[in-house]
Protein backbone atom coordinates (compact mmCIF):
# COMPACT_ATOMS: atom_id res chain seq x y z
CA UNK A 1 -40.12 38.49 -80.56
CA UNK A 2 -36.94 40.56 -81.42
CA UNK A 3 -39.08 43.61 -79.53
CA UNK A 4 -39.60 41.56 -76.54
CA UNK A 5 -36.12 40.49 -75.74
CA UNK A 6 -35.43 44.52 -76.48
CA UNK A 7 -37.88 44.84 -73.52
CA UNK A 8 -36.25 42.31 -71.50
CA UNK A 9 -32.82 43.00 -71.80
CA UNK A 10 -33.37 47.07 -71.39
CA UNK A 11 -35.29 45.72 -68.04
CA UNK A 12 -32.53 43.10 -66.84
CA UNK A 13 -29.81 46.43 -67.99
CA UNK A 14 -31.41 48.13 -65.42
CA UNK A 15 -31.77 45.93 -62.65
CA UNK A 16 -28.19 45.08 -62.69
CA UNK A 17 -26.76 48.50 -63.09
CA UNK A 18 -29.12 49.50 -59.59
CA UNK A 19 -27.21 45.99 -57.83
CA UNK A 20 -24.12 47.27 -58.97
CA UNK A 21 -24.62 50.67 -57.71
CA UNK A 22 -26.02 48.95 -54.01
CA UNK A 23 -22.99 46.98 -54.07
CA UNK A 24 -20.74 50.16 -54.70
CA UNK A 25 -22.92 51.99 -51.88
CA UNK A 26 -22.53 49.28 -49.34
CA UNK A 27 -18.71 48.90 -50.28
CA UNK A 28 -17.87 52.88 -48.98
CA UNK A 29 -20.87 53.09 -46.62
CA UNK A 30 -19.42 52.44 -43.26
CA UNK A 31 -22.49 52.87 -41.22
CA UNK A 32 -23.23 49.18 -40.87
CA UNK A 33 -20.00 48.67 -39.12
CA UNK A 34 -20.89 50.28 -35.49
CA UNK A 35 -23.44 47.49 -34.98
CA UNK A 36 -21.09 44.68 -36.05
CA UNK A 37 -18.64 46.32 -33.57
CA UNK A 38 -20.91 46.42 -30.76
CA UNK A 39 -21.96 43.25 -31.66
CA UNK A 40 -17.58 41.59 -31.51
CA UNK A 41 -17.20 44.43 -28.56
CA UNK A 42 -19.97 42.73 -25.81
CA UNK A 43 -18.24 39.76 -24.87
CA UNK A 44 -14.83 41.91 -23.29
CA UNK A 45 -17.32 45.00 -22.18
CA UNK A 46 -18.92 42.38 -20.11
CA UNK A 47 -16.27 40.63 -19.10
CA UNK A 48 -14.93 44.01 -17.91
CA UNK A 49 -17.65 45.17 -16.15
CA UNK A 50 -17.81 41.44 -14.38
CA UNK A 51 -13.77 41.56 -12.96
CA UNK A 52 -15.08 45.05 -11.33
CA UNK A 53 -17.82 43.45 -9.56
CA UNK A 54 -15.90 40.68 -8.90
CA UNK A 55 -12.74 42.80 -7.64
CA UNK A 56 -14.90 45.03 -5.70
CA UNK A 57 -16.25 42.26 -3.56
CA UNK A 58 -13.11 40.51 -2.79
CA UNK A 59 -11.09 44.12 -1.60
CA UNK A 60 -14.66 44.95 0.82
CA UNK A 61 -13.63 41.09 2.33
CA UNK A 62 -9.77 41.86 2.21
CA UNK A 63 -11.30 45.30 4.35
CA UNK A 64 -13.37 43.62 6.58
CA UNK A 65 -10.60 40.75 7.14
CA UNK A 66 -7.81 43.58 7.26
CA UNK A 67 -9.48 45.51 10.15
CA UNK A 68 -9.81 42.46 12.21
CA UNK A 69 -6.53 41.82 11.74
CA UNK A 70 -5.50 45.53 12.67
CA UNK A 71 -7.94 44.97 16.08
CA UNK A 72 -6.98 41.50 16.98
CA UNK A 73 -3.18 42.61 17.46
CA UNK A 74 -4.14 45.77 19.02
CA UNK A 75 -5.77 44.02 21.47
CA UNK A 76 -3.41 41.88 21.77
CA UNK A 77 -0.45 44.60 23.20
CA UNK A 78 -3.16 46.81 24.72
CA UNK A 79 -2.46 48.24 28.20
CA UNK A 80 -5.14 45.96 29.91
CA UNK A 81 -4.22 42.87 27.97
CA UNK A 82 -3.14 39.56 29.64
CA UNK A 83 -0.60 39.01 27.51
CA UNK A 84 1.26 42.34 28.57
CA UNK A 85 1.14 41.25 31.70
CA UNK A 86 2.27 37.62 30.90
CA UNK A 87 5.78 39.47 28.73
CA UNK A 88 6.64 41.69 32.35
CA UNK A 89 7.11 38.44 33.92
CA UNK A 90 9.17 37.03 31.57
CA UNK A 91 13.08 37.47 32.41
CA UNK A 92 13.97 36.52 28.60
CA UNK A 93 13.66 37.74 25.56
CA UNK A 94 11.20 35.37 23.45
CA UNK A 95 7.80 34.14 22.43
CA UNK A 96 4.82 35.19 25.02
CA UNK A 97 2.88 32.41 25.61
CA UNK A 98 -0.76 31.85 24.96
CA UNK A 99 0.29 34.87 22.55
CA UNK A 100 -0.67 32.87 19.18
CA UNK A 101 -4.26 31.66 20.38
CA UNK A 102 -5.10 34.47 22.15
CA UNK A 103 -4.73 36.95 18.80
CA UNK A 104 -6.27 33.99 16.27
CA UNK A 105 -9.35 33.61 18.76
CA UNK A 106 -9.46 37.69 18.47
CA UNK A 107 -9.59 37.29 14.62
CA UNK A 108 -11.91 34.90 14.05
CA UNK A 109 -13.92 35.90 16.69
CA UNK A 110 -14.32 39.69 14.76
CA UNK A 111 -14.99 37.63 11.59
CA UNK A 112 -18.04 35.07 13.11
CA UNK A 113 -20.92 36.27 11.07
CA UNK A 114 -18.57 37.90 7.85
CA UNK A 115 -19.45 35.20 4.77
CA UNK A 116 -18.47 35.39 1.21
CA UNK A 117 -15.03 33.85 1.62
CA UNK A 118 -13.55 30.08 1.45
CA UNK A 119 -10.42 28.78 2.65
CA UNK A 120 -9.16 31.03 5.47
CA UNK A 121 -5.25 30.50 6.90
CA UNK A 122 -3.69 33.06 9.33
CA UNK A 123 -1.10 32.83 11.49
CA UNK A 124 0.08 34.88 14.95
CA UNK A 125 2.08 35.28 17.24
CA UNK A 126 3.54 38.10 20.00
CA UNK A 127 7.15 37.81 20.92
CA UNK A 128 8.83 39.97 23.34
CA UNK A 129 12.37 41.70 22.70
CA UNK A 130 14.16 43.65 25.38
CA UNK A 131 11.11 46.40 26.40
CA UNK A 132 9.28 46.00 23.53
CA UNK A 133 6.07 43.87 22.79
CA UNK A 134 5.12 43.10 19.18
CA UNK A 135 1.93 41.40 18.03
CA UNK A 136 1.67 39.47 14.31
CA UNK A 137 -0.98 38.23 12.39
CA UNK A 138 -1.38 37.41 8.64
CA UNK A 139 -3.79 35.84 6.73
CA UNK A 140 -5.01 34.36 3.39
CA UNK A 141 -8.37 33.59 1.84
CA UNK A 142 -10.17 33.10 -1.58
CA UNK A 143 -13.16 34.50 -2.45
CA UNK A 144 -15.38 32.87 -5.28
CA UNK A 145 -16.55 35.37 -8.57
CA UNK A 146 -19.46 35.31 -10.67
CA UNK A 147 -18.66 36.83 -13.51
CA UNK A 148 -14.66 35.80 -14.17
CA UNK A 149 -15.60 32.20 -13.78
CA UNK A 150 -16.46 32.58 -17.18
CA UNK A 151 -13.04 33.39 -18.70
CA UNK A 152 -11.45 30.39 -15.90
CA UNK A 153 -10.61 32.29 -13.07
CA UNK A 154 -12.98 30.78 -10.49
CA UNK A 155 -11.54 32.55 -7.68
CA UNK A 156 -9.48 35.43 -6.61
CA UNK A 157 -6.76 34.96 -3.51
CA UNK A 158 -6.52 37.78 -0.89
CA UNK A 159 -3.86 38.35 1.68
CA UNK A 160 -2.62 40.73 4.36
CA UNK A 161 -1.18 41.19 7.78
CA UNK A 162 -1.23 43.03 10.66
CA UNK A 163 1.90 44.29 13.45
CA UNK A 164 1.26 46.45 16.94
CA UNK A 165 3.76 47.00 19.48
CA UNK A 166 3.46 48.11 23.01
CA UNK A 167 6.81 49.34 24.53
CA UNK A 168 6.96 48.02 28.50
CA UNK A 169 7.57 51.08 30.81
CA UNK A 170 10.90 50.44 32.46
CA UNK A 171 10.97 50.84 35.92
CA UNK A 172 14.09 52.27 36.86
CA UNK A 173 15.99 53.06 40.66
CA UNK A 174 18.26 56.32 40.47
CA UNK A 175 20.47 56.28 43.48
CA UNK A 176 21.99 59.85 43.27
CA UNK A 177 25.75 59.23 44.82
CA UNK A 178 26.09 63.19 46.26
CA UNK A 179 29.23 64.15 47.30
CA UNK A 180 29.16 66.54 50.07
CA UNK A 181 33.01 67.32 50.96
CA UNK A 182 34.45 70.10 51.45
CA UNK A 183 35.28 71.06 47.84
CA UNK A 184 31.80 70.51 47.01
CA UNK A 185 31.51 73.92 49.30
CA UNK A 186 33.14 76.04 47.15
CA UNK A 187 30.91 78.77 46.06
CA UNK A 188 29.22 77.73 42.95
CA UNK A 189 30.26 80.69 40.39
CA UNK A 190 33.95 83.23 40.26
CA UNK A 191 31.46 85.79 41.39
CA UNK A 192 30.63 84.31 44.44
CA UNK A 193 34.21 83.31 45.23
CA UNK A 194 35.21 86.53 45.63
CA UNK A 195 32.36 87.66 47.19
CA UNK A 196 33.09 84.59 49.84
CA UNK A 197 37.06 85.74 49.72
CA UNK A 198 35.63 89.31 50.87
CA UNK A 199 34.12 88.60 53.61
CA UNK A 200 35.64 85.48 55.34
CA UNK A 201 37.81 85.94 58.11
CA UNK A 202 38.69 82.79 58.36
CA UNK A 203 43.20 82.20 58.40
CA UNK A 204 43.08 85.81 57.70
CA UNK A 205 47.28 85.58 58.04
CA UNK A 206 47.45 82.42 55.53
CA UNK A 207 44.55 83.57 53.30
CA UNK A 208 44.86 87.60 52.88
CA UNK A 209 42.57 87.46 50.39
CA UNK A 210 39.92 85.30 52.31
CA UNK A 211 39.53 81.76 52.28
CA UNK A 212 37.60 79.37 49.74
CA UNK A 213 38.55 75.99 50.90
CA UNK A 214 38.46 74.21 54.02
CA UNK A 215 36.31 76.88 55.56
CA UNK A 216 33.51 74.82 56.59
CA UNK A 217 34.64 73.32 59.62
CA UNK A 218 32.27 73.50 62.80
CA UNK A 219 34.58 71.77 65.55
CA UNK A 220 36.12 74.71 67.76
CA UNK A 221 40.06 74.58 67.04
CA UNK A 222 39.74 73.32 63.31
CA UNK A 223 40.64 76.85 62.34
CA UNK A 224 43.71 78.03 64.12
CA UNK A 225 42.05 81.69 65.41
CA UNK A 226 42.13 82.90 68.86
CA UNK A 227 41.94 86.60 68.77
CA UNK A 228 37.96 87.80 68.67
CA UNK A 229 37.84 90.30 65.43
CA UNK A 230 36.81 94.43 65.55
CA UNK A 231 33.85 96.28 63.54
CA UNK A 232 33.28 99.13 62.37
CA UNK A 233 30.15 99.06 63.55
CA UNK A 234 27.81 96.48 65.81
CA UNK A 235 26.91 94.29 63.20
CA UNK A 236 29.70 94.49 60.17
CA UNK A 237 33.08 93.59 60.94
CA UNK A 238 36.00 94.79 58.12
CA UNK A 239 36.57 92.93 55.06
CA UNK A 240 40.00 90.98 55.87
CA UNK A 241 39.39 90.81 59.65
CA UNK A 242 39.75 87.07 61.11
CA UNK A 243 37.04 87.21 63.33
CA UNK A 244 33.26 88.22 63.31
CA UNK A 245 31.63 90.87 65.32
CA UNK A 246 32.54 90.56 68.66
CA UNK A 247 29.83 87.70 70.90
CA UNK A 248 28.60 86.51 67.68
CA UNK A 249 27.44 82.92 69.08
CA UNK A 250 29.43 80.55 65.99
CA UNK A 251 32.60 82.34 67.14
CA UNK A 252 32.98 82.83 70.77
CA UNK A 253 36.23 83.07 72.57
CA UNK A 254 38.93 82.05 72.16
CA UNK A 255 37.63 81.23 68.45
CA UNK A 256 38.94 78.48 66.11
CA UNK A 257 35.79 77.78 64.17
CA UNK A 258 35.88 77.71 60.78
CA UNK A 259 33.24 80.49 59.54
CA UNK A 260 32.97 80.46 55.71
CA UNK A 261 30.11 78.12 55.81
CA UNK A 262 28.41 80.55 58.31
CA UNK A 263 29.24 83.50 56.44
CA UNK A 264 27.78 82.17 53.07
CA UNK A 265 24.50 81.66 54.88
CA UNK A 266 24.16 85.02 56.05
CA UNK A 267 24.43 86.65 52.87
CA UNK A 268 26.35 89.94 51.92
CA UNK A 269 25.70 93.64 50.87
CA UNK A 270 28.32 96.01 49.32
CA UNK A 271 30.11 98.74 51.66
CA UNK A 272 30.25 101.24 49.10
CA UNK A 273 29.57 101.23 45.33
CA UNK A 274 31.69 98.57 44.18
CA UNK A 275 33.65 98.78 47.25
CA UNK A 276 34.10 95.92 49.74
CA UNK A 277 31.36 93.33 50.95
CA UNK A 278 30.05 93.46 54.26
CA UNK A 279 29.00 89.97 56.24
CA UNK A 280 24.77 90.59 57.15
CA UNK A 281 25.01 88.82 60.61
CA UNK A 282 22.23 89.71 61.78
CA UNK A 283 20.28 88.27 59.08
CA UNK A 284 18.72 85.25 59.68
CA UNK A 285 20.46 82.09 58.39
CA UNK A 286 19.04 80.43 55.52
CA UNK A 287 19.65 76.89 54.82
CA UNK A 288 19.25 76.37 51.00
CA UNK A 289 20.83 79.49 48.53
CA UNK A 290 18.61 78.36 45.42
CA UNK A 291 20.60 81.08 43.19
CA UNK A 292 24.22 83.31 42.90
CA UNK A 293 24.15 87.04 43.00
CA UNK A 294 21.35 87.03 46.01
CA UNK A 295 22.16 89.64 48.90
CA UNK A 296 20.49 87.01 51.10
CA UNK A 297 23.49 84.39 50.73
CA UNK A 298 26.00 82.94 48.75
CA UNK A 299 25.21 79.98 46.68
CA UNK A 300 27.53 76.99 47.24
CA UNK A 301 28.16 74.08 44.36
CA UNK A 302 26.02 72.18 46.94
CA UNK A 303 22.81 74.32 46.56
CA UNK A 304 23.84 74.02 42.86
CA UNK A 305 23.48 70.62 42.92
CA UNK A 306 20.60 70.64 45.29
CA UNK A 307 18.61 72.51 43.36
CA UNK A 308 19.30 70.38 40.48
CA UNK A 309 17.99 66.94 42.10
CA UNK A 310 14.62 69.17 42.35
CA UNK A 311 14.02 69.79 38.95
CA UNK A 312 15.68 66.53 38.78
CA UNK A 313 12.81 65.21 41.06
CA UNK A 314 9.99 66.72 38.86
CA UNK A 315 10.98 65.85 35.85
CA UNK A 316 10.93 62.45 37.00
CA UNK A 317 7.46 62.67 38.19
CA UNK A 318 6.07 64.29 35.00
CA UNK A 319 7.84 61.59 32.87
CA UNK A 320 6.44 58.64 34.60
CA UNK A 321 4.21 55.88 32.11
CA UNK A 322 2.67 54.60 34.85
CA UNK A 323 2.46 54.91 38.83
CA UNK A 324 5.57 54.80 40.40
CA UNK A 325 7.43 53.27 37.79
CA UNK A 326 10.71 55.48 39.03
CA UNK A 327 12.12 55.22 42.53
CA UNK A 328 15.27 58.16 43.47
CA UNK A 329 17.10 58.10 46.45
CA UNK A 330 19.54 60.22 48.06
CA UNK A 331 23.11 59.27 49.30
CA UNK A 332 25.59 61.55 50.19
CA UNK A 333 29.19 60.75 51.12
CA UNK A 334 32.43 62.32 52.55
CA UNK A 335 33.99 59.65 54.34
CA UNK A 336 30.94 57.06 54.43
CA UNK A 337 28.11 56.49 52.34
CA UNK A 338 25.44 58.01 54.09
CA UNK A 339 20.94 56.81 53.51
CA UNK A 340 20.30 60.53 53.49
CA UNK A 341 16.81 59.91 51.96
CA UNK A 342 16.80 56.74 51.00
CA UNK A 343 14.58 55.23 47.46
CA UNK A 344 11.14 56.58 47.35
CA UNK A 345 8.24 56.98 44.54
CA UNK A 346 6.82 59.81 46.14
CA UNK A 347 8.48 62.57 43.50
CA UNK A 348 6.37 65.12 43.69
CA UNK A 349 6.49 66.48 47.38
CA UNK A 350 6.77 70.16 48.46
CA UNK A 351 10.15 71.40 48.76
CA UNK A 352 9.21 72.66 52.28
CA UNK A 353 7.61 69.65 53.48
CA UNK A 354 10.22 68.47 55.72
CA UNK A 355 8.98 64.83 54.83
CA UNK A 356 9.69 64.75 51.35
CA UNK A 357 12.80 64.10 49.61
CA UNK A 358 11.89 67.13 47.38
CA UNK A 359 12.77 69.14 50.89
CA UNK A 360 15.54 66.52 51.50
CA UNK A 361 17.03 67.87 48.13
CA UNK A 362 17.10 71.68 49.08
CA UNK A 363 19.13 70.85 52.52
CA UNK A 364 22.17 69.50 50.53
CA UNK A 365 24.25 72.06 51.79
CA UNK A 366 23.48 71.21 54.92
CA UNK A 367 25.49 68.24 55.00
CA UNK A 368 28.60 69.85 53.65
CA UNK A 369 31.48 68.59 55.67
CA UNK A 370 30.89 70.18 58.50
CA UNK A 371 33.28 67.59 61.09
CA UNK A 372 30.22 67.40 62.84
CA UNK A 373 28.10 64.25 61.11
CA UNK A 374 28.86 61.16 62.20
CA UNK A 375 27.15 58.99 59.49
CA UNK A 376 29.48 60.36 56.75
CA UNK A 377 32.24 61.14 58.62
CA UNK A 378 35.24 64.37 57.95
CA UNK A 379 37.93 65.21 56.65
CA UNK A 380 38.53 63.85 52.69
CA UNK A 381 36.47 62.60 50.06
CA UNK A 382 36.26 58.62 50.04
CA UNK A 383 35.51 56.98 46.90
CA UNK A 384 37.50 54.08 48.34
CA UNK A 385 34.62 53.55 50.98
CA UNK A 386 31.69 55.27 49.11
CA UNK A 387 31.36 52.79 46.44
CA UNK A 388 31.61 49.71 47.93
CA UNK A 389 28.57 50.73 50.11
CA UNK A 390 26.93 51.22 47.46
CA UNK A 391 27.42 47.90 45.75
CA UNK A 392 26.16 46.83 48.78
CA UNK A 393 22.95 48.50 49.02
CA UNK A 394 22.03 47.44 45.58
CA UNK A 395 20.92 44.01 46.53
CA UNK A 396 19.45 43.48 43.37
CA UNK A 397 19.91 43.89 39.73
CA UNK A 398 16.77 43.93 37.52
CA UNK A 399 15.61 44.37 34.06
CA UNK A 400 12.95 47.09 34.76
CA UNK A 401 10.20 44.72 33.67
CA UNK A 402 8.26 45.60 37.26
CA UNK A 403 8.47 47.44 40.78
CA UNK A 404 10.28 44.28 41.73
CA UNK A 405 12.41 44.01 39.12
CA UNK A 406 14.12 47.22 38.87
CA UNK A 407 17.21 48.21 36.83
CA UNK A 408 19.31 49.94 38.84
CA UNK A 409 21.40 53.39 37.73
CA UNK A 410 23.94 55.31 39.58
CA UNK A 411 24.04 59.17 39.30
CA UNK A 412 27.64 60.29 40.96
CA UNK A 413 27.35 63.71 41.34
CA UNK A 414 31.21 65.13 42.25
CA UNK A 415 34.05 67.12 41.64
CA UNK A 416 36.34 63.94 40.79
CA UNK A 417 38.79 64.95 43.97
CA UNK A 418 39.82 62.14 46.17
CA UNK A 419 41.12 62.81 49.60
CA UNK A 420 42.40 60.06 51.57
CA UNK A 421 42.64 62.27 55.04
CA UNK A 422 39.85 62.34 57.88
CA UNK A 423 39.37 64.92 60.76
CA UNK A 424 37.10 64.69 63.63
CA UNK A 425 36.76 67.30 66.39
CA UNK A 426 39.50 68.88 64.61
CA UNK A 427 42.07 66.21 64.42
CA UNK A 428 43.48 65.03 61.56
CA UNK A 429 45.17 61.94 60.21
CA UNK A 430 45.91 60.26 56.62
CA UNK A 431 47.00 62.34 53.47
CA UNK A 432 45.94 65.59 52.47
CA UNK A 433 47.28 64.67 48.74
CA UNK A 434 44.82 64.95 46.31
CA UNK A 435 44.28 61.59 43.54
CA UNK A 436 41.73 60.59 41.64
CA UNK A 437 39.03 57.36 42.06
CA UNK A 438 40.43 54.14 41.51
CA UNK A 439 38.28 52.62 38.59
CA UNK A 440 38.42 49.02 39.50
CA UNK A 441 35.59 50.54 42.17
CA UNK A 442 33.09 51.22 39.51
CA UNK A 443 33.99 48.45 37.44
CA UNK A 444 32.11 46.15 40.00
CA UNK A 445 29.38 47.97 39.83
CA UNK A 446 29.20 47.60 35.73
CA UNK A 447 30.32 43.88 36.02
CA UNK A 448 26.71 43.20 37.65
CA UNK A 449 24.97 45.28 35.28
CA UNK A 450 24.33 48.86 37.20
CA UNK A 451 24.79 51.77 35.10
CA UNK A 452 26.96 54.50 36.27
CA UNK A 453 26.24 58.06 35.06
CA UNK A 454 28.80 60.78 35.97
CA UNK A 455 28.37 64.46 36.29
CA UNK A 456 31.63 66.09 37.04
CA UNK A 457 31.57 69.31 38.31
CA UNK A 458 34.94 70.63 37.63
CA UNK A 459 37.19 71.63 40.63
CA UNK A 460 37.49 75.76 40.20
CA UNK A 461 41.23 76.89 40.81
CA UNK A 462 41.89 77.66 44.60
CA UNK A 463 42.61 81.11 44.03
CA UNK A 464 45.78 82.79 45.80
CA UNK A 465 46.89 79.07 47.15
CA UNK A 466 49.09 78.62 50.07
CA UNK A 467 50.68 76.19 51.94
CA UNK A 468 48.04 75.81 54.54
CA UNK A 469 47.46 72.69 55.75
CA UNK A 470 50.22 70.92 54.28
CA UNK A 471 49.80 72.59 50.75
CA UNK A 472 46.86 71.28 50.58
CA UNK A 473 46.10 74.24 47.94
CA UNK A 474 47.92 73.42 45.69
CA UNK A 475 47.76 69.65 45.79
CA UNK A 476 44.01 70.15 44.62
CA UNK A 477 45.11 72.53 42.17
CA UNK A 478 47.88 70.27 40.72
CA UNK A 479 45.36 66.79 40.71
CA UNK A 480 42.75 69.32 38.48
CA UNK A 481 43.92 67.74 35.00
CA UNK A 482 43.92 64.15 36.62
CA UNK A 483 40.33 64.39 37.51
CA UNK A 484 38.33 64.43 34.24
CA UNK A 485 40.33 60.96 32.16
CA UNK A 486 39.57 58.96 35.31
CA UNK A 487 35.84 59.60 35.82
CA UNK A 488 35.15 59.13 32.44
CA UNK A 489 36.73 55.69 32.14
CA UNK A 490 34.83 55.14 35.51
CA UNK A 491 31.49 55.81 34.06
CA UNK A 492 29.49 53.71 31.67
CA UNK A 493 29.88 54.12 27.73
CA UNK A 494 28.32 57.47 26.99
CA UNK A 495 27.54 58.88 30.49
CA UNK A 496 29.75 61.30 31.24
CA UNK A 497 29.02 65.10 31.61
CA UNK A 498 30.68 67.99 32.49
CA UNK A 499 28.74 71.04 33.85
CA UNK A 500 30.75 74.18 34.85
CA UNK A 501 27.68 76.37 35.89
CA UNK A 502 24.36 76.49 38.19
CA UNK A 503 22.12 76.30 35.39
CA UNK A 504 24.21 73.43 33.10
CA UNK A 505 24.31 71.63 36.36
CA UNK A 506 20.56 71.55 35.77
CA UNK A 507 20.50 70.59 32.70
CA UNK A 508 23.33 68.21 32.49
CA UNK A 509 21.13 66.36 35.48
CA UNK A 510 18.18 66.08 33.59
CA UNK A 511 19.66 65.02 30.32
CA UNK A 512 21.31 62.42 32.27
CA UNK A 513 18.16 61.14 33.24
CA UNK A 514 16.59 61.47 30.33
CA UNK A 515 19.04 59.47 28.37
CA UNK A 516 19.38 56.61 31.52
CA UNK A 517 15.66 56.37 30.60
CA UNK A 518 16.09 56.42 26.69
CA UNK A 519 18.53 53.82 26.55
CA UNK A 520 17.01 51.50 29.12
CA UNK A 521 14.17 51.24 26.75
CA UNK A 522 16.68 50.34 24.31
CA UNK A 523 18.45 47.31 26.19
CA UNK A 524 16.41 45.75 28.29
């Protein structure tokens, strides 16, 4: 007996020292634990891998619903569209109607056969604000999930919008307001003042160093010359002689025309070196001088000016949105307000086509005050009478919404001088004194909503005045600092340039137009 329970407890001795040594093992063996991890980690790794598929599916509906927001309002503003048409009729600034149901139908339309989505809102709606179109649209919707349902989230929301904007072109009228008097005549550089000086014989006793001014007339006896003047040779008289080459047709005897227009036509060569300038008169007369320094003439602040409205003219045509959406006319005054070429769209004529107002342009000097037009008259320059013609001829003040609903801008191209005098057939009346435009003239123009742009060509010294003509010299001279203070308060709020030579003539022009555009799409 006392050997068996030996047995048995050496037996049970064992046993329980091989459990305690398991137990020890399993206590510092930590390979079990990656299954119990997996085991606690498969409910969150699922869920995980369910709010991806979940997500996923609701941002390809928020795509598909995006893009037909994106193409609904697109439409919407689109050149061809109805409502664009519908906003250029419309004289107010406001909501464009149909606009809402016309962009919604668009929408849902584009979304017919998409699925996979419950309770759809959107709203829309296209408004118009001065030139400028916009198109809205925003939307909501909920789209159902598999997987997060389990953790309470039975749907996820989605939301977006959409904006377009189409910008109206503005159809604009530039009436160019030229003036042509006889300071606009002076020669357009110092250069070609003295070259003018040399060779004019015009007054040779009151001007001894040839005349600048007032040397344009046509009339026989508006120059007070009578003797016919000598040469040197058959064709060039002497620098500082009154008269041209004896029988030249413009001056026959007894004389009294005024030849500085003439002579500026005909162009001049140098005597000798850098001697003395000899009149070409038996070149052919040109009637546009396009640039100074040419042999062939002298360039006059006219041709400046003219050949400014031409690149004025093609800029116009190369800037245009849509067919004929600008209109230019040309109106040149002295002592009326003359329809030299009066509003057109055609903009891109040839500048010797004789029917185009690109042609029109280059023959600016042409009209100089010559006491020989009778639709603008001699003598001054006559803002007095000028302006309210034009108030006149602008029947009608638009909002550039349409070729019949125009906004108007006036482009007053001038040296600032008012003169109140007149001459025809070489008599004169009124005062020679030189002043300065009377505001309250443009200020009705601006009351109704035209736009007046200024480009003030300054007024050059009269070299060497005299008292000619009642001092008229030196009245001009004296009015110079006068000139500038009054055209800018007579043009509207940040359209006023200055342009000393040819080529900022040019480009004062165009930037004037440039901004009249820019700021039109702005306002209106």
């Amino acid at each position: 007996m006392r050997q068996q329970i030996r047995k048995l407890s050496t037996q049970w001795g064992g046993r329980f020292a091989r459990a305690r040594a398991l137990v020890g093992d399993f206590r510092v063996d930590g390979r079990g634990n990656v299954a119990v991890i997996c085991a606690v980690s498969a409910i969150p790794i699922v869920a995980a891998i369910g709010c991806v598929i979940d997500y996923s599916n609701a941002a390809m509906l928020r795509t598909k619903l995006q893009a037909a927001a994106d193409a609904a309002t697109l439409a919407a503003v689109s050149a061809n569209s109805t409502l664009i048409t519908t906003a250029k009729s419309m004289t107010t600034n406001g909501s464009v109607s149909g606009g809402s149901t016309a962009v919604l139908n668009f929408f849902n339309a584009d979304l017919a056969s998409t699925t996979g989505y419950t309770n759809p809102s959107s709203t829309a709606g296209v408004t118009k604000s001065g030139m400028v179109i916009n198109a809205t649209l925003s939307y909501t919707a909920q789209v159902p999930t598999f997987f997060l349902g389990v953790i309470g989230y039975k749907n996820i929301a989605i939301s977006g919008g959409s904006t377009a904007s189409y910008t109206l072109p503005t159809y604009i009228d530039f009436y160019l307001m030229l003036d042509v008097s006889g300071s606009m005549g002076f020669p357009s550089t110092t250069a070609e003042q003295t070259r003018l000086q040399g060779v004019n014989p015009d007054n040779n006793s009151l001007y001894p160093n040839g005349c600048t001014f007032a040397c344009h007339f046509l009339a026989q006896g508006a120059c007070p010359q009578s003797e016919q003047g000598q040469s040197n040779s058959a064709n060039n008289p002497q620098p500082g002689q009154k008269m041209s080459a004896a029988g030249y047709i413009p001056n026959p005897s007894p004389g009294g025309y005024c030849q500085g227009y003439i002579v500026s036509r005909l162009g001049t060569t140098p005597a000798t070196g850098n001697g003395p300038f000899l009149t070409n008169w038996s070149n052919t007369p040109v009637t546009y001088c396009q640039t100074p320094g040419t042999t062939a003439c002298i360039q006059l602040r006219l041709d400046a000016v003219g050949y400014a409205v031409n690149q004025l003219l093609q800029t116009a045509a190369a800037s245009e949105q849509v067919t004929n959406q600008f209109r230019v006319g040309l109106y040149p005054f002295i002592q009326y307000l003359y329809s030299y070429f009066p509003l057109t769209t055609s903009l891109s004529g040839s500048a010797t086509n004789h029917s185009t107002i690109n042609y029109a342009a280059t023959q600016l000097a042409t009209l100089l005050d010559s006491g020989q037009n009778s639709n603008l008259g001699s003598g001054g320059t006559h803002f007095e009478n000028a302006f309210p013609s034009m108030n006149n001829l602008i029947t009608s003040v638009g909002t550039g919404t349409s070729t019949s609903n125009t906004l108007p801008y006036v482009f007053l191209i001038t040296d600032g001088s008012q003169d109140n005098q007149t001459q025809w057939s070489g008599n004169w009346s009124g005062s020679n004194s030189a002043t300065t435009i009377n505001t309250a003239l443009c200020t009705t123009l601006k009351n109704r909503g035209i736009t007046i742009a200024i480009l003030y060509i300054p007024y050059e010294p009269i070299q060497n005045p005299t008292t000619f003509a009642n001092s008229e010299d030196i009245y001009a001279n004296n009015n110079i600092p006068n000139i500038p203070p009054a055209l800018q308060a007579c043009a509207s709020p940040n359209f006023f340039y200055t342009a000393n030579t040819p080529t900022d003539i040019t480009n004062a022009l165009i930037t004037m137009f440039e901004q009249a555009v820019s700021t039109a799409h702005i306002t209106n």
